[in-house]
PDB file of N, CA and C in Angstrom:
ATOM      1  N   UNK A   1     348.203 202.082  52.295  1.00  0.00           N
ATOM      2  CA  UNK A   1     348.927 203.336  52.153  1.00  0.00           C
ATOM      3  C   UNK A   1     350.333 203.240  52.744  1.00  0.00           C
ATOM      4  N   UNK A   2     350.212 202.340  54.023  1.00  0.00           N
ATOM      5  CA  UNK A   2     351.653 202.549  54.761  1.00  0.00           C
ATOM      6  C   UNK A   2     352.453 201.590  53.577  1.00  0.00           C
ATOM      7  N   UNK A   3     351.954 200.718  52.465  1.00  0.00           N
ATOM      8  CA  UNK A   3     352.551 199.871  51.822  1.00  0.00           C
ATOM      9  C   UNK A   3     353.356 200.878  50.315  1.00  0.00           C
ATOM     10  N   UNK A   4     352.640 201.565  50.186  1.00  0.00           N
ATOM     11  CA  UNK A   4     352.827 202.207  48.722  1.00  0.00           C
ATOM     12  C   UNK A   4     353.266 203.532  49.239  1.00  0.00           C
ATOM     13  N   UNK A   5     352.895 204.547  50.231  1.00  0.00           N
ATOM     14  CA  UNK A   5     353.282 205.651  50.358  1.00  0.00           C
ATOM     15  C   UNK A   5     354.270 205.845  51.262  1.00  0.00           C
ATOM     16  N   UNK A   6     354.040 204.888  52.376  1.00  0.00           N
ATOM     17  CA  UNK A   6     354.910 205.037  53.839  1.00  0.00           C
ATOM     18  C   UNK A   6     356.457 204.900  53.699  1.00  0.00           C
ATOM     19  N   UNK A   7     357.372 205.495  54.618  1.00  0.00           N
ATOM     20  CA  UNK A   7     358.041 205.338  55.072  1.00  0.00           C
ATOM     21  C   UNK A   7     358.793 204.805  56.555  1.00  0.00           C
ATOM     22  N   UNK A   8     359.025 203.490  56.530  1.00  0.00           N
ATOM     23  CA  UNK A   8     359.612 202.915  57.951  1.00  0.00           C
ATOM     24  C   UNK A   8     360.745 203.297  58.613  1.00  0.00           C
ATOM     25  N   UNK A   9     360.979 204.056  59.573  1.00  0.00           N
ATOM     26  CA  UNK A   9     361.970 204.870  60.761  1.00  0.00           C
ATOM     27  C   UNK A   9     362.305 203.891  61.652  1.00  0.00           C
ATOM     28  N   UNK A  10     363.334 202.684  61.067  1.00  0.00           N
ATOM     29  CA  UNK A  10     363.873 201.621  61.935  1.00  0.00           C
ATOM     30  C   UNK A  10     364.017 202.304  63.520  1.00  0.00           C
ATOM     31  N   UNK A  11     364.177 201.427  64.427  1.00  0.00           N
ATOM     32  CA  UNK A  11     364.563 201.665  65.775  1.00  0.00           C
ATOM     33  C   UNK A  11     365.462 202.307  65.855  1.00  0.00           C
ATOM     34  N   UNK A  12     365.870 203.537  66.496  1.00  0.00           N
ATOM     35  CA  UNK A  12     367.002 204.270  66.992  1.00  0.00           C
ATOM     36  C   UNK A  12     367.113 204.772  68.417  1.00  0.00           C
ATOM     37  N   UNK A  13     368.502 205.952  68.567  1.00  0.00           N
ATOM     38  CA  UNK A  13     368.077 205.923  70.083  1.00  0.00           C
ATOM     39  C   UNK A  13     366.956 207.129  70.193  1.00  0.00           C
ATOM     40  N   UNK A  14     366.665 207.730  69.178  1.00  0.00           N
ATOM     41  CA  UNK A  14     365.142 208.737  68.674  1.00  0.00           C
ATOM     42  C   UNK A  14     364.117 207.580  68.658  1.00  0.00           C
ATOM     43  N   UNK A  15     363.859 206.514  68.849  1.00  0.00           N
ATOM     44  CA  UNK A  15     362.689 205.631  68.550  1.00  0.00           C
ATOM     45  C   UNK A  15     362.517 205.109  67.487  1.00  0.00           C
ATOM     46  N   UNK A  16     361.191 205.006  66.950  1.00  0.00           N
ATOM     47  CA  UNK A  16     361.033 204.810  65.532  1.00  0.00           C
ATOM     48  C   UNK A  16     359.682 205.454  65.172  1.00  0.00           C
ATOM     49  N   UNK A  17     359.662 204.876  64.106  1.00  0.00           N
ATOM     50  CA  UNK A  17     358.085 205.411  63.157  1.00  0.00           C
ATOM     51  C   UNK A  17     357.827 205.069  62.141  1.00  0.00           C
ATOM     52  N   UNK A  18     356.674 205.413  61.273  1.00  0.00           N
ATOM     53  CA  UNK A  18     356.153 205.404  59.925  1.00  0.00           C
ATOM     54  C   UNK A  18     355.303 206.787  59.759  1.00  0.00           C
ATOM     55  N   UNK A  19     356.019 207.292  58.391  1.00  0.00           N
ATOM     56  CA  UNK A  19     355.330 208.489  57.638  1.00  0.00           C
ATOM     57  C   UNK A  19     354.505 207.958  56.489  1.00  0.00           C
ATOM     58  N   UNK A  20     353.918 209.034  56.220  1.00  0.00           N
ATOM     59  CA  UNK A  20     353.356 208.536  54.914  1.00  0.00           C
ATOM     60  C   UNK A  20     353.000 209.893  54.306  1.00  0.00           C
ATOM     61  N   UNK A  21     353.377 209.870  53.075  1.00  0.00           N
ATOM     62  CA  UNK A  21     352.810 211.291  52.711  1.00  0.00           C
ATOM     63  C   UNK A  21     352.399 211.470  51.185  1.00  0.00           C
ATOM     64  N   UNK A  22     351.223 212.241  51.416  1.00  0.00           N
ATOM     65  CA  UNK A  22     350.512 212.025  49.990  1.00  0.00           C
ATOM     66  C   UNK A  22     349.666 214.133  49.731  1.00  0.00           C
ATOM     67  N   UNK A  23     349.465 214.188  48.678  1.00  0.00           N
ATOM     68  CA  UNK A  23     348.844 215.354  48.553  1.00  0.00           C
ATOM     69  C   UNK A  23     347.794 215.527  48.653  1.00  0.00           C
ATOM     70  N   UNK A  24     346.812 214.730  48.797  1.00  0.00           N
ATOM     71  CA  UNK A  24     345.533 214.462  49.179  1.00  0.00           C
ATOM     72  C   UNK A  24     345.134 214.245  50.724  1.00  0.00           C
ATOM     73  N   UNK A  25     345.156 215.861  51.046  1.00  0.00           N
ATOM     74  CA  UNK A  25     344.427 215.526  52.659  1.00  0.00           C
ATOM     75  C   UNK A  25     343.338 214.473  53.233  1.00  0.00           C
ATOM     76  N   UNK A  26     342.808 214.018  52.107  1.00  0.00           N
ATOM     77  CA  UNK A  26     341.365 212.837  52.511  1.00  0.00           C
ATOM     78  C   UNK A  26     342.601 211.942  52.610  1.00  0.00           C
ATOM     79  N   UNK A  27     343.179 211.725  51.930  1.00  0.00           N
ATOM     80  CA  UNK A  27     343.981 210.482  52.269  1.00  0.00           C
ATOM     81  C   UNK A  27     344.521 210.397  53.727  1.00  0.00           C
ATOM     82  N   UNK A  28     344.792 211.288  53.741  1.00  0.00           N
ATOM     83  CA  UNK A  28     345.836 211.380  55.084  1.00  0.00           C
ATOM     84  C   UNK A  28     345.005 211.459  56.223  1.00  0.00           C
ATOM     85  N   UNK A  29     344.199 212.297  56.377  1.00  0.00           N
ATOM     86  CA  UNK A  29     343.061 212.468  57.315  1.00  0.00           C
ATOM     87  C   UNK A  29     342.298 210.817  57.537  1.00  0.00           C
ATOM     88  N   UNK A  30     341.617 210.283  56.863  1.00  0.00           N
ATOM     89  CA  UNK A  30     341.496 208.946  56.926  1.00  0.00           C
ATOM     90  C   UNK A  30     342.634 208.211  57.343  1.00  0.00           C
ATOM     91  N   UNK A  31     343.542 207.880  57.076  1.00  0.00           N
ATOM     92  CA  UNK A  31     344.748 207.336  57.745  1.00  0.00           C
ATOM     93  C   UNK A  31     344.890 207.685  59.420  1.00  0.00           C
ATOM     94  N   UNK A  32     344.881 208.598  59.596  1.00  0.00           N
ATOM     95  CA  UNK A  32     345.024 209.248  60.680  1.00  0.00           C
ATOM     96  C   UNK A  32     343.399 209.004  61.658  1.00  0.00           C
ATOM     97  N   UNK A  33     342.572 208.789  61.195  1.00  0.00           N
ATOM     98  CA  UNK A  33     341.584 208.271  61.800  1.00  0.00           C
ATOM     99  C   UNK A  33     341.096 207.012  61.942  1.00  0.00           C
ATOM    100  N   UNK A  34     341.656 206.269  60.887  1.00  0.00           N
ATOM    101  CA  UNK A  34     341.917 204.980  61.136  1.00  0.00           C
ATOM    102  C   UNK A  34     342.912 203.981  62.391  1.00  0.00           C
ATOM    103  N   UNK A  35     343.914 204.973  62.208  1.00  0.00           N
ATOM    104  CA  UNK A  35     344.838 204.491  63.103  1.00  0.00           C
ATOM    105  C   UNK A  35     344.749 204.954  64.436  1.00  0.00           C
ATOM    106  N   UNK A  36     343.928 206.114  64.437  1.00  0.00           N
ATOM    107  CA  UNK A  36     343.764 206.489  65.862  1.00  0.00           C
ATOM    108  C   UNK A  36     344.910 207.245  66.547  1.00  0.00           C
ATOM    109  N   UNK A  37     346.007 207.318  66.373  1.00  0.00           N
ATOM    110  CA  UNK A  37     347.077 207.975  66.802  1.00  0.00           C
ATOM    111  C   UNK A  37     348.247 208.789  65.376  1.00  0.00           C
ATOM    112  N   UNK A  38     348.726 209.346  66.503  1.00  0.00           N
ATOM    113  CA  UNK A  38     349.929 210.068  64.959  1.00  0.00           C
ATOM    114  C   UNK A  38     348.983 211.500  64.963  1.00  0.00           C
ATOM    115  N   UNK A  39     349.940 211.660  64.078  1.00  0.00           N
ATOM    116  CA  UNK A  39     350.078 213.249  63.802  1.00  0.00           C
ATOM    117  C   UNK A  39     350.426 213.864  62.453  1.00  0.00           C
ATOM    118  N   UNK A  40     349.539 214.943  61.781  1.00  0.00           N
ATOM    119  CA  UNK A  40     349.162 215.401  60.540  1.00  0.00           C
ATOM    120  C   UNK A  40     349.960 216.523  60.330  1.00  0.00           C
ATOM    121  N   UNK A  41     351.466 216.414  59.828  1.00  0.00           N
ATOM    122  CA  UNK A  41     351.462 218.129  59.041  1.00  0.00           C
ATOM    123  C   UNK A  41     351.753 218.357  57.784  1.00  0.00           C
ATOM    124  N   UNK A  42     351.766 219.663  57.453  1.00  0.00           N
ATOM    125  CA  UNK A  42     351.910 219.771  56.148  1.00  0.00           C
ATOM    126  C   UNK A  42     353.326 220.458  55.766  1.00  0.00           C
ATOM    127  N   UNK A  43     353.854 219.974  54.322  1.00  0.00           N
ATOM    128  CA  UNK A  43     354.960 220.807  53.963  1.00  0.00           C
ATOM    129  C   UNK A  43     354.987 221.508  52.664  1.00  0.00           C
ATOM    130  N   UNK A  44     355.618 222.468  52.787  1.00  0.00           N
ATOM    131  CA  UNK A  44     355.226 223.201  51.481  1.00  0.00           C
ATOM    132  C   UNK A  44     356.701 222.706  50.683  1.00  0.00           C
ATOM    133  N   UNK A  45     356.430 221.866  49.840  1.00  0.00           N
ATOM    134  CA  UNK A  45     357.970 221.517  49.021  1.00  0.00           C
ATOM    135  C   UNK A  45     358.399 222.725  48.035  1.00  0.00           C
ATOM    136  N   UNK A  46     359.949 222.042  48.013  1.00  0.00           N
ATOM    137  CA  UNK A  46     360.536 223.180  46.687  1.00  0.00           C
ATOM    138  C   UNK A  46     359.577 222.901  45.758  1.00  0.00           C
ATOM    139  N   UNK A  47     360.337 223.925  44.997  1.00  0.00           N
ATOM    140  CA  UNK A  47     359.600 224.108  43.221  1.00  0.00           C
ATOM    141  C   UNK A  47     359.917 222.866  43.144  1.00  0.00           C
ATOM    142  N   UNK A  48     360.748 222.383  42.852  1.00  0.00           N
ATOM    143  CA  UNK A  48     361.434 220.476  41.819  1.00  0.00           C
ATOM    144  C   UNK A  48     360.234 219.334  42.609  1.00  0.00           C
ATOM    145  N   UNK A  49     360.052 219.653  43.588  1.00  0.00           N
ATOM    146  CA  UNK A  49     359.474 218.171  44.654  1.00  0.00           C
ATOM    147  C   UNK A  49     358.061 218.172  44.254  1.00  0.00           C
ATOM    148  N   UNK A  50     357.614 216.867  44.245  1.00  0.00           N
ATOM    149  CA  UNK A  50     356.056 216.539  44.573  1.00  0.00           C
ATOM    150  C   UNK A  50     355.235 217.514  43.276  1.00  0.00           C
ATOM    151  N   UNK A  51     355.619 217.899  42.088  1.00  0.00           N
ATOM    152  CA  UNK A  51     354.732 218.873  41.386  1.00  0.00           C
ATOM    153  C   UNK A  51     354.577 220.088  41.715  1.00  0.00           C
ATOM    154  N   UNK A  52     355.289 220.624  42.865  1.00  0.00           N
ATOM    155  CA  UNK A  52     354.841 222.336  43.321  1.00  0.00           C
ATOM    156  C   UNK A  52     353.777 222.069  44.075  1.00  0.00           C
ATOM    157  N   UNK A  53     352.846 220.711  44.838  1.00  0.00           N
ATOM    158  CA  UNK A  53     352.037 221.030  45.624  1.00  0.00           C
ATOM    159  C   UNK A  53     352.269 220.734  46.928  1.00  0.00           C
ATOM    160  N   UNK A  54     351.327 220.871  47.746  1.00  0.00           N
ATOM    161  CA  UNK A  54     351.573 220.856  49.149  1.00  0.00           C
ATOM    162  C   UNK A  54     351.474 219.444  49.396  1.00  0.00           C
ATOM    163  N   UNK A  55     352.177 218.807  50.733  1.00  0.00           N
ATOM    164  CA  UNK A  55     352.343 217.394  50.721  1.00  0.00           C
ATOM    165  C   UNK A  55     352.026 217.270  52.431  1.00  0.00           C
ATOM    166  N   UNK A  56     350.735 216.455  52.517  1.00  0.00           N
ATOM    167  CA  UNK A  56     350.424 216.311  53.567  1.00  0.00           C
ATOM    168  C   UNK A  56     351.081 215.133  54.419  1.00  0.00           C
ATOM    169  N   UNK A  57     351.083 215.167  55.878  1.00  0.00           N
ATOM    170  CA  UNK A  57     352.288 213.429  56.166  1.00  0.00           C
ATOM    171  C   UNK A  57     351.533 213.498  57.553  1.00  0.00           C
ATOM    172  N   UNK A  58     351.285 212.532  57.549  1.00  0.00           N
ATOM    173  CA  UNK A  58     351.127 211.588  58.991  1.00  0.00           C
ATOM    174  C   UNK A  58     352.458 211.121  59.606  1.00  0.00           C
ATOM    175  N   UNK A  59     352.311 210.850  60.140  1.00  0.00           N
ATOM    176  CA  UNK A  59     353.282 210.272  61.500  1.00  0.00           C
ATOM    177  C   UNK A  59     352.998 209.646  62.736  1.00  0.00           C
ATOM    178  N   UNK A  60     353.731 208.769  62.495  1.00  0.00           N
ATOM    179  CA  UNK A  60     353.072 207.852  64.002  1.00  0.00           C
ATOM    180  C   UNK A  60     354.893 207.807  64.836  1.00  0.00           C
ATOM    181  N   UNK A  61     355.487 208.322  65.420  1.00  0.00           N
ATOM    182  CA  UNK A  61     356.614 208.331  66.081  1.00  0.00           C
ATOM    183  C   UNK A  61     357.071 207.881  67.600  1.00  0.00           C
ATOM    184  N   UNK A  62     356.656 206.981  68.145  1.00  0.00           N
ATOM    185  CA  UNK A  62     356.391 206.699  69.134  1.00  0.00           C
ATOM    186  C   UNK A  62     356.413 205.286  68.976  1.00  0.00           C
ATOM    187  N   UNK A  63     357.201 204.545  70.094  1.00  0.00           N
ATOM    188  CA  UNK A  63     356.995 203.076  70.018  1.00  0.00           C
ATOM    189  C   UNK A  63     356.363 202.031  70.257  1.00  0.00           C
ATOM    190  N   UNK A  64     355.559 202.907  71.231  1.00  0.00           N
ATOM    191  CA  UNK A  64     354.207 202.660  71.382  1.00  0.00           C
ATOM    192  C   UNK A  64     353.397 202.052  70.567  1.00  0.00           C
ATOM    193  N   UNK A  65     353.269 202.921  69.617  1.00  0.00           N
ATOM    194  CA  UNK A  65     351.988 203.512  68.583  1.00  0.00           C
ATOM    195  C   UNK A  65     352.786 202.183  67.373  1.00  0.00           C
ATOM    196  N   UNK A  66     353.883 202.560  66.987  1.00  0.00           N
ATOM    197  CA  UNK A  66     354.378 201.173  66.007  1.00  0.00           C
ATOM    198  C   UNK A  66     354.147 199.984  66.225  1.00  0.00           C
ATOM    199  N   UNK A  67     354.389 199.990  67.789  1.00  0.00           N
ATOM    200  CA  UNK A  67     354.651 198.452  68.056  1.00  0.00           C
ATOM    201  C   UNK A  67     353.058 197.787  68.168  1.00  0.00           C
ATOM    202  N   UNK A  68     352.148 198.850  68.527  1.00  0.00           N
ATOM    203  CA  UNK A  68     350.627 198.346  68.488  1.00  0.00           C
ATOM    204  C   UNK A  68     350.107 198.258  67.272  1.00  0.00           C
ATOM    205  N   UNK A  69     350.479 199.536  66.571  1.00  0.00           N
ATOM    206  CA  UNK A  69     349.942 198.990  64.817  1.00  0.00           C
ATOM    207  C   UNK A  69     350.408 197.723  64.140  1.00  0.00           C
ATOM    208  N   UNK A  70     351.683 197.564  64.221  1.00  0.00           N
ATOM    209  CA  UNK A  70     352.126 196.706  63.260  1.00  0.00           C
ATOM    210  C   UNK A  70     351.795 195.121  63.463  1.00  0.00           C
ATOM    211  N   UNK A  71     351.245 194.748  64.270  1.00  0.00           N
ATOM    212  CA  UNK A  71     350.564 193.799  63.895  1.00  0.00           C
ATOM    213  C   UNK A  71     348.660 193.380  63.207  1.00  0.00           C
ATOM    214  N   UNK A  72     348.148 194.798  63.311  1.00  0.00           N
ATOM    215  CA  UNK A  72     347.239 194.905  62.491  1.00  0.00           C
ATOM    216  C   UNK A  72     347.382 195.356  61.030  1.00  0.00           C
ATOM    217  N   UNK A  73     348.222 196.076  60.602  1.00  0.00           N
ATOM    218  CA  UNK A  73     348.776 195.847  59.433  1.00  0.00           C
ATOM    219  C   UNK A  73     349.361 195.284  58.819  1.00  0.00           C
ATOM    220  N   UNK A  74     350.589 194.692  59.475  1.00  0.00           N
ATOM    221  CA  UNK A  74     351.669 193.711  58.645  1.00  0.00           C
ATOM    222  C   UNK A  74     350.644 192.351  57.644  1.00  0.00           C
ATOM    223  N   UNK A  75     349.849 191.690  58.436  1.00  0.00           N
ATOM    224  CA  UNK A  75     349.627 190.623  57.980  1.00  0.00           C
ATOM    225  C   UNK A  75     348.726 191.419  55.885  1.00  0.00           C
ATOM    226  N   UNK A  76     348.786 192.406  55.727  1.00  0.00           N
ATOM    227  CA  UNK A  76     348.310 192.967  55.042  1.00  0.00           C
ATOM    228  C   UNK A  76     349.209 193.852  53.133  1.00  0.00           C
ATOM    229  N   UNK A  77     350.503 194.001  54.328  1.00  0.00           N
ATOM    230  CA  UNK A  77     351.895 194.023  53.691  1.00  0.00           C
ATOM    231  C   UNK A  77     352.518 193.295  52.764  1.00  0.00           C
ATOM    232  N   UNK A  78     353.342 193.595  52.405  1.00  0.00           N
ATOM    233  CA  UNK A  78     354.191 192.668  51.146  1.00  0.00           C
ATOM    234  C   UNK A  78     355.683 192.921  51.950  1.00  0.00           C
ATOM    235  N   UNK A  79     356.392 193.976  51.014  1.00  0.00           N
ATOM    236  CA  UNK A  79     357.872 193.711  52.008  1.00  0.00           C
ATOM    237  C   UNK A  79     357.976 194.734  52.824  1.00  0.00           C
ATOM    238  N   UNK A  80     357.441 195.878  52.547  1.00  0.00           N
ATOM    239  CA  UNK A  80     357.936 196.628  53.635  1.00  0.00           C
ATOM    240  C   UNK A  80     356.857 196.033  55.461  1.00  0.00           C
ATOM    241  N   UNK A  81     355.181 194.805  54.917  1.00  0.00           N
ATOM    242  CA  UNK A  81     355.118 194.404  56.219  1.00  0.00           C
ATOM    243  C   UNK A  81     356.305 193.505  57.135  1.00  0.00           C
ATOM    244  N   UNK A  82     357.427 192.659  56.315  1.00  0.00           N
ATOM    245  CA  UNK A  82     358.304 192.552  56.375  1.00  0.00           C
ATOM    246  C   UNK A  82     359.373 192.894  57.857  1.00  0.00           C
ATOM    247  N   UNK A  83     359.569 194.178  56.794  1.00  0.00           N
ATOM    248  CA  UNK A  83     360.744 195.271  57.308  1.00  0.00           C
ATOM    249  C   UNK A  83     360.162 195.731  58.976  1.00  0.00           C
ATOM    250  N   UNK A  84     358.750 196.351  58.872  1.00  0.00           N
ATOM    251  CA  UNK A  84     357.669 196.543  59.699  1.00  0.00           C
ATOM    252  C   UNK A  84     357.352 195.129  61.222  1.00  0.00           C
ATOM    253  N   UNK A  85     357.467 194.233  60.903  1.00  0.00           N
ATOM    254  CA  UNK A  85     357.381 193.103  61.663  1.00  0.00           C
ATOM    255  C   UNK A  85     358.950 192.625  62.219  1.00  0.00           C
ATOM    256  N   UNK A  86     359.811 192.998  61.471  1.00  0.00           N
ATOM    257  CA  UNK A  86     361.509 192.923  62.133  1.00  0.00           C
ATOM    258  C   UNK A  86     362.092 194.237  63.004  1.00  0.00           C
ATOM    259  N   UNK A  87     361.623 195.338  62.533  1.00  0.00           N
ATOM    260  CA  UNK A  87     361.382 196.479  63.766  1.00  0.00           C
ATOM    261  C   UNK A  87     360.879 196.359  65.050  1.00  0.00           C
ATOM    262  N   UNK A  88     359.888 195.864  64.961  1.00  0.00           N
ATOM    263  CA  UNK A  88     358.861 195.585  66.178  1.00  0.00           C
ATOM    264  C   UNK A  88     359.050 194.572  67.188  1.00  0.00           C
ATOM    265  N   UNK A  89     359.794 193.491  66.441  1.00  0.00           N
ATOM    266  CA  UNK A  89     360.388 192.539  67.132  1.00  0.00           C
ATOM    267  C   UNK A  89     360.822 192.609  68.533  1.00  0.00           C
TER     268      UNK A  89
END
């Protein structure tokens, strides 16, 4: 999911992260229990975005939480494990 849905929040002086957001709360909810950390909200998009439905997002924001995931995921990745493994660095 972090490969196809996610979004990577390079290092800043805010930290970093990965979102991911999908309309399917099972998705996200599983994600979020998988990973054990992060945080679930929801947004209600404009009319134009996402089909008119609600778009659920995880978040893991903390450098903590990146720098411990990303080596159980990356090896799993294509480019954004990549991008994900040069962050963490």
């Amino acid at each position: 999911m972090i490969e196809a849905e996610g979004t990577l929040l390079p290092r800043s002086t805010h930290g970093m992260g990965i979102s991911v957001g999908n309309t399917d709360v099972e998705i996200i909810s599983t994600l979020l229990r998988f990973v054990g950390d992060g945080r679930v909200k929801l947004h209600t998009p404009t009319p134009q975005a996402w089909g008119k439905k609600l778009v659920w997002f995880w978040e893991l924001t903390h450098v903590a939480g990146v720098t411990a995931l990303a080596p159980q995921v990356v090896p799993w990745m294509t480019v954004k494990g990549e991008k994900l493994r040069a962050m963490t660095a």
